[in-house]
Protein backbone atom coordinates (compact mmCIF):
# COMPACT_ATOMS: atom_id res chain seq x y z
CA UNK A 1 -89.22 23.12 -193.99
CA UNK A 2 -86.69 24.42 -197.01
CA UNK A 3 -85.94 27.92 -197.71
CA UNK A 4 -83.78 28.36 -201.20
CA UNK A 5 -81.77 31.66 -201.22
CA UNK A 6 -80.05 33.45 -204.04
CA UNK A 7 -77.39 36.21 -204.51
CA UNK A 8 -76.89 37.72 -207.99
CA UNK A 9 -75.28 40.57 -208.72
CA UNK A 10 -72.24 41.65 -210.42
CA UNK A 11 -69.77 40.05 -207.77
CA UNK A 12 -72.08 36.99 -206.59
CA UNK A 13 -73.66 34.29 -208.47
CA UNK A 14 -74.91 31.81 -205.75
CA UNK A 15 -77.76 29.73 -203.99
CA UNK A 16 -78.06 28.89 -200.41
CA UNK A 17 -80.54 26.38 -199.37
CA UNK A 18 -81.75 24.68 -196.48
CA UNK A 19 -83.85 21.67 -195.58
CA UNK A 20 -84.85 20.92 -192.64
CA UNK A 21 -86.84 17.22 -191.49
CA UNK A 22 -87.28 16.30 -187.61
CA UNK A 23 -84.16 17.26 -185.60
CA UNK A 24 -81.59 17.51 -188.60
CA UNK A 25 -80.83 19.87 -191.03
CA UNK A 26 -78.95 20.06 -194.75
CA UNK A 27 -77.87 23.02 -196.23
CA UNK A 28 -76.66 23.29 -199.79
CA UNK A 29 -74.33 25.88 -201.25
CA UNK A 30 -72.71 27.06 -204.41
CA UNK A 31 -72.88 28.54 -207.73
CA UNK A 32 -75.91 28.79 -209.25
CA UNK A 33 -76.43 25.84 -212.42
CA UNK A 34 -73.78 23.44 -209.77
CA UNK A 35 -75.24 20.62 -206.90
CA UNK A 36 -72.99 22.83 -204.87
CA UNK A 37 -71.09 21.67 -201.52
CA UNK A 38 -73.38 20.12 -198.82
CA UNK A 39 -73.12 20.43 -194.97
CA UNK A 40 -75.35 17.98 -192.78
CA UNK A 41 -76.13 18.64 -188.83
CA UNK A 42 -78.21 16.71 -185.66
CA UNK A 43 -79.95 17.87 -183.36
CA UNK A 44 -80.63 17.16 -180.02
CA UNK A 45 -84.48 18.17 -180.11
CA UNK A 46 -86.38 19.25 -183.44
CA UNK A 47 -87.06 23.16 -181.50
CA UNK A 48 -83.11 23.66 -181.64
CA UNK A 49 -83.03 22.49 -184.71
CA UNK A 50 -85.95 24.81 -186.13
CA UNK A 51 -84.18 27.79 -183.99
CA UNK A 52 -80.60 27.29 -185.05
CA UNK A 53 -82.27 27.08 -189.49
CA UNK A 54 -84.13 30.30 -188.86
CA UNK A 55 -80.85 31.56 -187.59
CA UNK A 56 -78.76 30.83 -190.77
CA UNK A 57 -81.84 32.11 -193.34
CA UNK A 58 -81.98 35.46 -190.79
CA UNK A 59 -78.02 35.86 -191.41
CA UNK A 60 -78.45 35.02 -195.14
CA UNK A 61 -80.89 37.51 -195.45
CA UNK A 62 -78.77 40.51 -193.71
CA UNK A 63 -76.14 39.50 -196.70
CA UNK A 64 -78.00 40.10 -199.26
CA UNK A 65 -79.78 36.84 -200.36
CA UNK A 66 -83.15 37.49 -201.54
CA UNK A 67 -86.02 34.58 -202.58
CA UNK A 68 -85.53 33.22 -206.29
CA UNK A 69 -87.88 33.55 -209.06
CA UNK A 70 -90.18 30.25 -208.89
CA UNK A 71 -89.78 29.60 -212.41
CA UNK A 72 -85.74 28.66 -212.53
CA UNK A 73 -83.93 26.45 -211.86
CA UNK A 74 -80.88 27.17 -209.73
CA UNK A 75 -79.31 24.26 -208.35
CA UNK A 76 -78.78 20.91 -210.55
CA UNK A 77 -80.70 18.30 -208.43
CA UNK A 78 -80.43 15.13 -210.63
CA UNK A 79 -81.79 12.01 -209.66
CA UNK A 80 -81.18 8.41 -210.13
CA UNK A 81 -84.90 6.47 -210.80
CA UNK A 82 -85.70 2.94 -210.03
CA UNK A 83 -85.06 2.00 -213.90
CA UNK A 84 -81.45 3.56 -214.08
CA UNK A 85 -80.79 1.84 -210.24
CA UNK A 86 -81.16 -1.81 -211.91
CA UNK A 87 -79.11 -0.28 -215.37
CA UNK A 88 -76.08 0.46 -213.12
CA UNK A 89 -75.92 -2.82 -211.53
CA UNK A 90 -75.84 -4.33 -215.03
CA UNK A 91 -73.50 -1.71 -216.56
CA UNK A 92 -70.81 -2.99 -213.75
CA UNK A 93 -71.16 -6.28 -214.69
CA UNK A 94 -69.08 -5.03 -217.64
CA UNK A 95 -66.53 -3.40 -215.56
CA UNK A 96 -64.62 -5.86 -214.18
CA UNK A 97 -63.71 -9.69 -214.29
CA UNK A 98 -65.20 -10.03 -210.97
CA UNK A 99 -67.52 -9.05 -208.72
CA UNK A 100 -65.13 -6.99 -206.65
CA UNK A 101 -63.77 -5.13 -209.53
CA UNK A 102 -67.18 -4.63 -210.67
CA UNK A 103 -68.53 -3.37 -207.44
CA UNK A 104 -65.38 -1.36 -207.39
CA UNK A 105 -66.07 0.62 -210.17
CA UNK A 106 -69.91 0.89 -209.41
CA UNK A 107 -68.52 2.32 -205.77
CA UNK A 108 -65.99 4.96 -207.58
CA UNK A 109 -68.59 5.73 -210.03
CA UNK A 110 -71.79 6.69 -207.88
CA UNK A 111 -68.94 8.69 -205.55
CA UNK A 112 -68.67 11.42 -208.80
CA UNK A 113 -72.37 11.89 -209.30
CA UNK A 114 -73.97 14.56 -206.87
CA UNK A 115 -75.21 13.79 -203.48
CA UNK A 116 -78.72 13.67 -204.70
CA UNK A 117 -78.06 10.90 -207.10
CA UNK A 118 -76.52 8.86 -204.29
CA UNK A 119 -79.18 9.08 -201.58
CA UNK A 120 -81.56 8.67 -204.41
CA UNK A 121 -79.76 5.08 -205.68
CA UNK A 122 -79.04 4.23 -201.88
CA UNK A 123 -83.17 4.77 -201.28
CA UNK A 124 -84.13 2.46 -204.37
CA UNK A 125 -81.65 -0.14 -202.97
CA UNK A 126 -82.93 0.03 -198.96
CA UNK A 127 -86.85 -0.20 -200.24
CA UNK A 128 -85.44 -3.38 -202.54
CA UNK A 129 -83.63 -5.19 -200.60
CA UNK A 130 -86.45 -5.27 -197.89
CA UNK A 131 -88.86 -7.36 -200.41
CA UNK A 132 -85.76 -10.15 -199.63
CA UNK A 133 -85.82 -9.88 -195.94
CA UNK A 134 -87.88 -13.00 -195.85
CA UNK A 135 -88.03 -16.32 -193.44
CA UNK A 136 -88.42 -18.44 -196.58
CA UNK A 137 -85.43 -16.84 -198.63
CA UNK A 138 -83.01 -16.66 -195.26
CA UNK A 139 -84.00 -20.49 -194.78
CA UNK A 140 -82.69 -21.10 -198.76
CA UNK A 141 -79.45 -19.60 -197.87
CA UNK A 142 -79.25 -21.44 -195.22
CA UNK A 143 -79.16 -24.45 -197.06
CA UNK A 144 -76.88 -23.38 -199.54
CA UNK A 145 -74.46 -22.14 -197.99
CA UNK A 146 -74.61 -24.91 -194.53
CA UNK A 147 -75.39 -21.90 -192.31
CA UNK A 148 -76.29 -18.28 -192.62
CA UNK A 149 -75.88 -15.57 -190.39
CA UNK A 150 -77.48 -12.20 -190.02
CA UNK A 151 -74.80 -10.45 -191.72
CA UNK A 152 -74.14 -13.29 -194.41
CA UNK A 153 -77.78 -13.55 -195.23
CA UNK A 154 -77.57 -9.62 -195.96
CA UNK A 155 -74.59 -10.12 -197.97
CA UNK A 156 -76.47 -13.10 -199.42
CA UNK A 157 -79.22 -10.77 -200.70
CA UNK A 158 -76.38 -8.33 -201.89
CA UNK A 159 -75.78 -11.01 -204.39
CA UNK A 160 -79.08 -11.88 -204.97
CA UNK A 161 -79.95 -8.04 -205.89
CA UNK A 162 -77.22 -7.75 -207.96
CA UNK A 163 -78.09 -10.60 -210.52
CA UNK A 164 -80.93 -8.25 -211.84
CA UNK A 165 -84.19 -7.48 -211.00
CA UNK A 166 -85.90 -10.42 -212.98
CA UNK A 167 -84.20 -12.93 -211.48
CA UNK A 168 -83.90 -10.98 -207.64
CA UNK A 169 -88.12 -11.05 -208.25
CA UNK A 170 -88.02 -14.19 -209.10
CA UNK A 171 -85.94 -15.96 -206.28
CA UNK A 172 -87.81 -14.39 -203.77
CA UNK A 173 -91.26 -15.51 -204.88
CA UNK A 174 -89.53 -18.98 -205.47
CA UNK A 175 -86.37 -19.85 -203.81
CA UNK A 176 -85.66 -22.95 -205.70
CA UNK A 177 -85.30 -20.83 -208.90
CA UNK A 178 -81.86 -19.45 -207.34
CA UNK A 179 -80.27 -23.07 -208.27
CA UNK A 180 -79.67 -22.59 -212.17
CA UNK A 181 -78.09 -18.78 -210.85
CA UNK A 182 -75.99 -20.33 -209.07
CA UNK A 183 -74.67 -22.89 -211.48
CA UNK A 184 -73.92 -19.89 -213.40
CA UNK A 185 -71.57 -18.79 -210.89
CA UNK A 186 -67.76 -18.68 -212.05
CA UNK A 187 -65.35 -20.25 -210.15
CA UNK A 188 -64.28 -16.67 -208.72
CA UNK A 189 -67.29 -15.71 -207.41
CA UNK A 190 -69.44 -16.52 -204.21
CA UNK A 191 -73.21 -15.47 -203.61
CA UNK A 192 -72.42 -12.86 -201.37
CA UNK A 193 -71.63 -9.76 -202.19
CA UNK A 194 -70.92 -7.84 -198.22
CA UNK A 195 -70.46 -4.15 -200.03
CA UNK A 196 -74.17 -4.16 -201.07
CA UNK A 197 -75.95 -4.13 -198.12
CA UNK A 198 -77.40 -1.04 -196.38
CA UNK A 199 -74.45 0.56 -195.51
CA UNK A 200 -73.47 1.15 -199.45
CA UNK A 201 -74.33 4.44 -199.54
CA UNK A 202 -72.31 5.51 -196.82
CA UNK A 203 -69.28 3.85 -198.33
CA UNK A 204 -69.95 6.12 -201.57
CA UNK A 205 -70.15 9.07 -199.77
CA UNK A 206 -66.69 8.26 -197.76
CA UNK A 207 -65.45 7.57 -200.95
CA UNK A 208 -66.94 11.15 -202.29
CA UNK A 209 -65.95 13.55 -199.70
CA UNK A 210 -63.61 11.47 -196.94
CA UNK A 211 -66.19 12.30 -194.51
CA UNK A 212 -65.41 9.43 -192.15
CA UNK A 213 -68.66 10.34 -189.40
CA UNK A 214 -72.28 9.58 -189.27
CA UNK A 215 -73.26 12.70 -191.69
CA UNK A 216 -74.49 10.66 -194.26
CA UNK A 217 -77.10 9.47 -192.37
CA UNK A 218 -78.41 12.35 -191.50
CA UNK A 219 -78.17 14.10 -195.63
CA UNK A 220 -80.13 9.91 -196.32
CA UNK A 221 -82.89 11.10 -193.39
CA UNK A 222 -83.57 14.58 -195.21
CA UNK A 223 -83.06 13.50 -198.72
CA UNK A 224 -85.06 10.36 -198.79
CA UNK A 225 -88.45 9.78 -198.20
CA UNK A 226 -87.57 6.25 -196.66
CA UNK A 227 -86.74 6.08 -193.14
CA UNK A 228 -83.13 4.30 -192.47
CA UNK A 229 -84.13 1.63 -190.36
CA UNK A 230 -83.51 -2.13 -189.82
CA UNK A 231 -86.06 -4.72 -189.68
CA UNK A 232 -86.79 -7.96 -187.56
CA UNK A 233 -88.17 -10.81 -189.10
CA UNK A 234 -89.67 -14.08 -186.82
CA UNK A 235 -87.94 -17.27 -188.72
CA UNK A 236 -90.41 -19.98 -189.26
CA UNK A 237 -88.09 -22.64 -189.33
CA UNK A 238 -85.33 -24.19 -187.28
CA UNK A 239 -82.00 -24.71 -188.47
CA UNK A 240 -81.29 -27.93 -186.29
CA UNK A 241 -84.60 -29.40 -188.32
CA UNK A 242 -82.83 -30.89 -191.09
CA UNK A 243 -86.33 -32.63 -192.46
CA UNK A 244 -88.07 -29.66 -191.83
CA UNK A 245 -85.86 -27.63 -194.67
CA UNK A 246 -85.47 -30.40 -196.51
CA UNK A 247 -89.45 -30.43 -197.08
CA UNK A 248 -89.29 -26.74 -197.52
CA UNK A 249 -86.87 -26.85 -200.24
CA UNK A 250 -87.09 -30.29 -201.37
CA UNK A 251 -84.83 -29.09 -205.10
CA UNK A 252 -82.66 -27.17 -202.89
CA UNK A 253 -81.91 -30.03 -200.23
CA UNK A 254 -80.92 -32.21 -203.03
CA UNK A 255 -78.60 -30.23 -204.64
CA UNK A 256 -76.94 -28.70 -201.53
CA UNK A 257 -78.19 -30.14 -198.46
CA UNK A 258 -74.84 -32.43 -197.85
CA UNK A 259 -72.75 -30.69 -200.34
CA UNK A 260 -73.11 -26.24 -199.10
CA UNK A 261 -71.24 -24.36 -201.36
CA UNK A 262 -68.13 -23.13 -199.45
CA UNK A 263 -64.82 -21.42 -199.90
């Protein structure tokens, strides 16, 4: 459900607007031609939710907001698309000397665009970064680095995703390709990368408003059309079978199988 309200006259020049999805709710507000402020609530059932909407667009109403003319525009809803997702990532590899500073500035950046534009990159990089979530690529990590946990295999991919899409593509159909990548690594820089994982988009938006709760979860389960969700995966290999890997990745093995990259 979404109900846009609008208020002109010669004091008022705003838009009120409401979408609702399951048991949560988003309501934008502002002056028309702005993104406006944002407010985000949950639900305990999706009939409250529905109840306590109608309630706000009843009030609206009895304040003068009337329906808008189909044909304007009145709120600036900009998006981010797939192409400009991967353009970013390369733009703030000339932001920095270092992947921090770089994912700094990609962090500060994204936190002044409007809410839209960060649930839309945050969507782009969820769907992505599930095409990595694979047994084969978590068991090439796990050579490279002499062990990989859940949470350094995500910030694994992190890196992975942010050496551009050819090469993220390419790694992940063959994980032997990621050895001339990584001999392109300075001597500053590790393959993981822990701020680009699913939780980015939160940090943006903490960065953006302060908001310190779970409200940007609920704004990503309105806004996006991708549920926020994390995925098991069955490994088909065992990290105490040395030969086993070593078959799997036979390049791999030789290059890091006694000598991991650490630091």
């Amino acid at each position: 459900m979404e109900t846009l309200l609008i208020q002109q006259n010669e004091k008022s020049n705003k838009f009120w607007k409401i979408i609702v999805k399951d048991r949560d709710y988003v309501v934008f507000y502002g002056k028309i031609g702005t993104a406006g402020s944002v407010k985000a609530k949950e639900f305990e059932t999706e009939e409250e939710c529905i109840k306590e909407a109608n309630k706000l667009i009843a009030s609206k109403r009895k304040k003068g907001y009337t329906d808008p003319c189909l044909e304007e525009d009145y709120i600036k809803e900009k998006t981010i698309t797939e192409e400009e997702f991967w353009e970013l990532l390369n733009r703030a590899k000339t932001k920095g000397e270092d992947q921090e500073e770089q994912i700094e500035w990609l962090t500060s950046h994204l936190a002044k665009r409007t809410v839209h534009e960060i649930v839309a990159f945050d969507t782009h990089m969820h769907r992505i970064l599930k095409d990595s979530y694979t047994s084969r690529l978590w068991a090439a990590a796990y050579i490279i680095l002499g062990g990989c946990s859940d949470d350094c295999f995500d910030y694994f991919r992190g890196w992975l995703l942010y050496q551009g899409k050819e090469t993220y593509e390419a790694c992940i159909e063959d994980p032997e390709r990621l050895i001339p990548v990584l001999e392109n690594l300075s001597e500053y820089d590790v393959p993981e990368i822990e701020e680009l994982t699913l939780y980015f988009g939160q940090e943006v938006y903490m960065e953006k408003t302060g908001d310190e709760d779970d409200t940007y979860f609920t704004l990503y389960h309105v806004l996006s059309n991708e549920e926020f969700e994390e995925v098991d995966i069955e490994l088909d290999w065992d990290e105490d079978d040395e030969e086993g890997l070593k078959n799997m990745f036979p390049k791999l093995w030789e290059v890091y199988g006694e000598d991991p990259i650490e630091w």
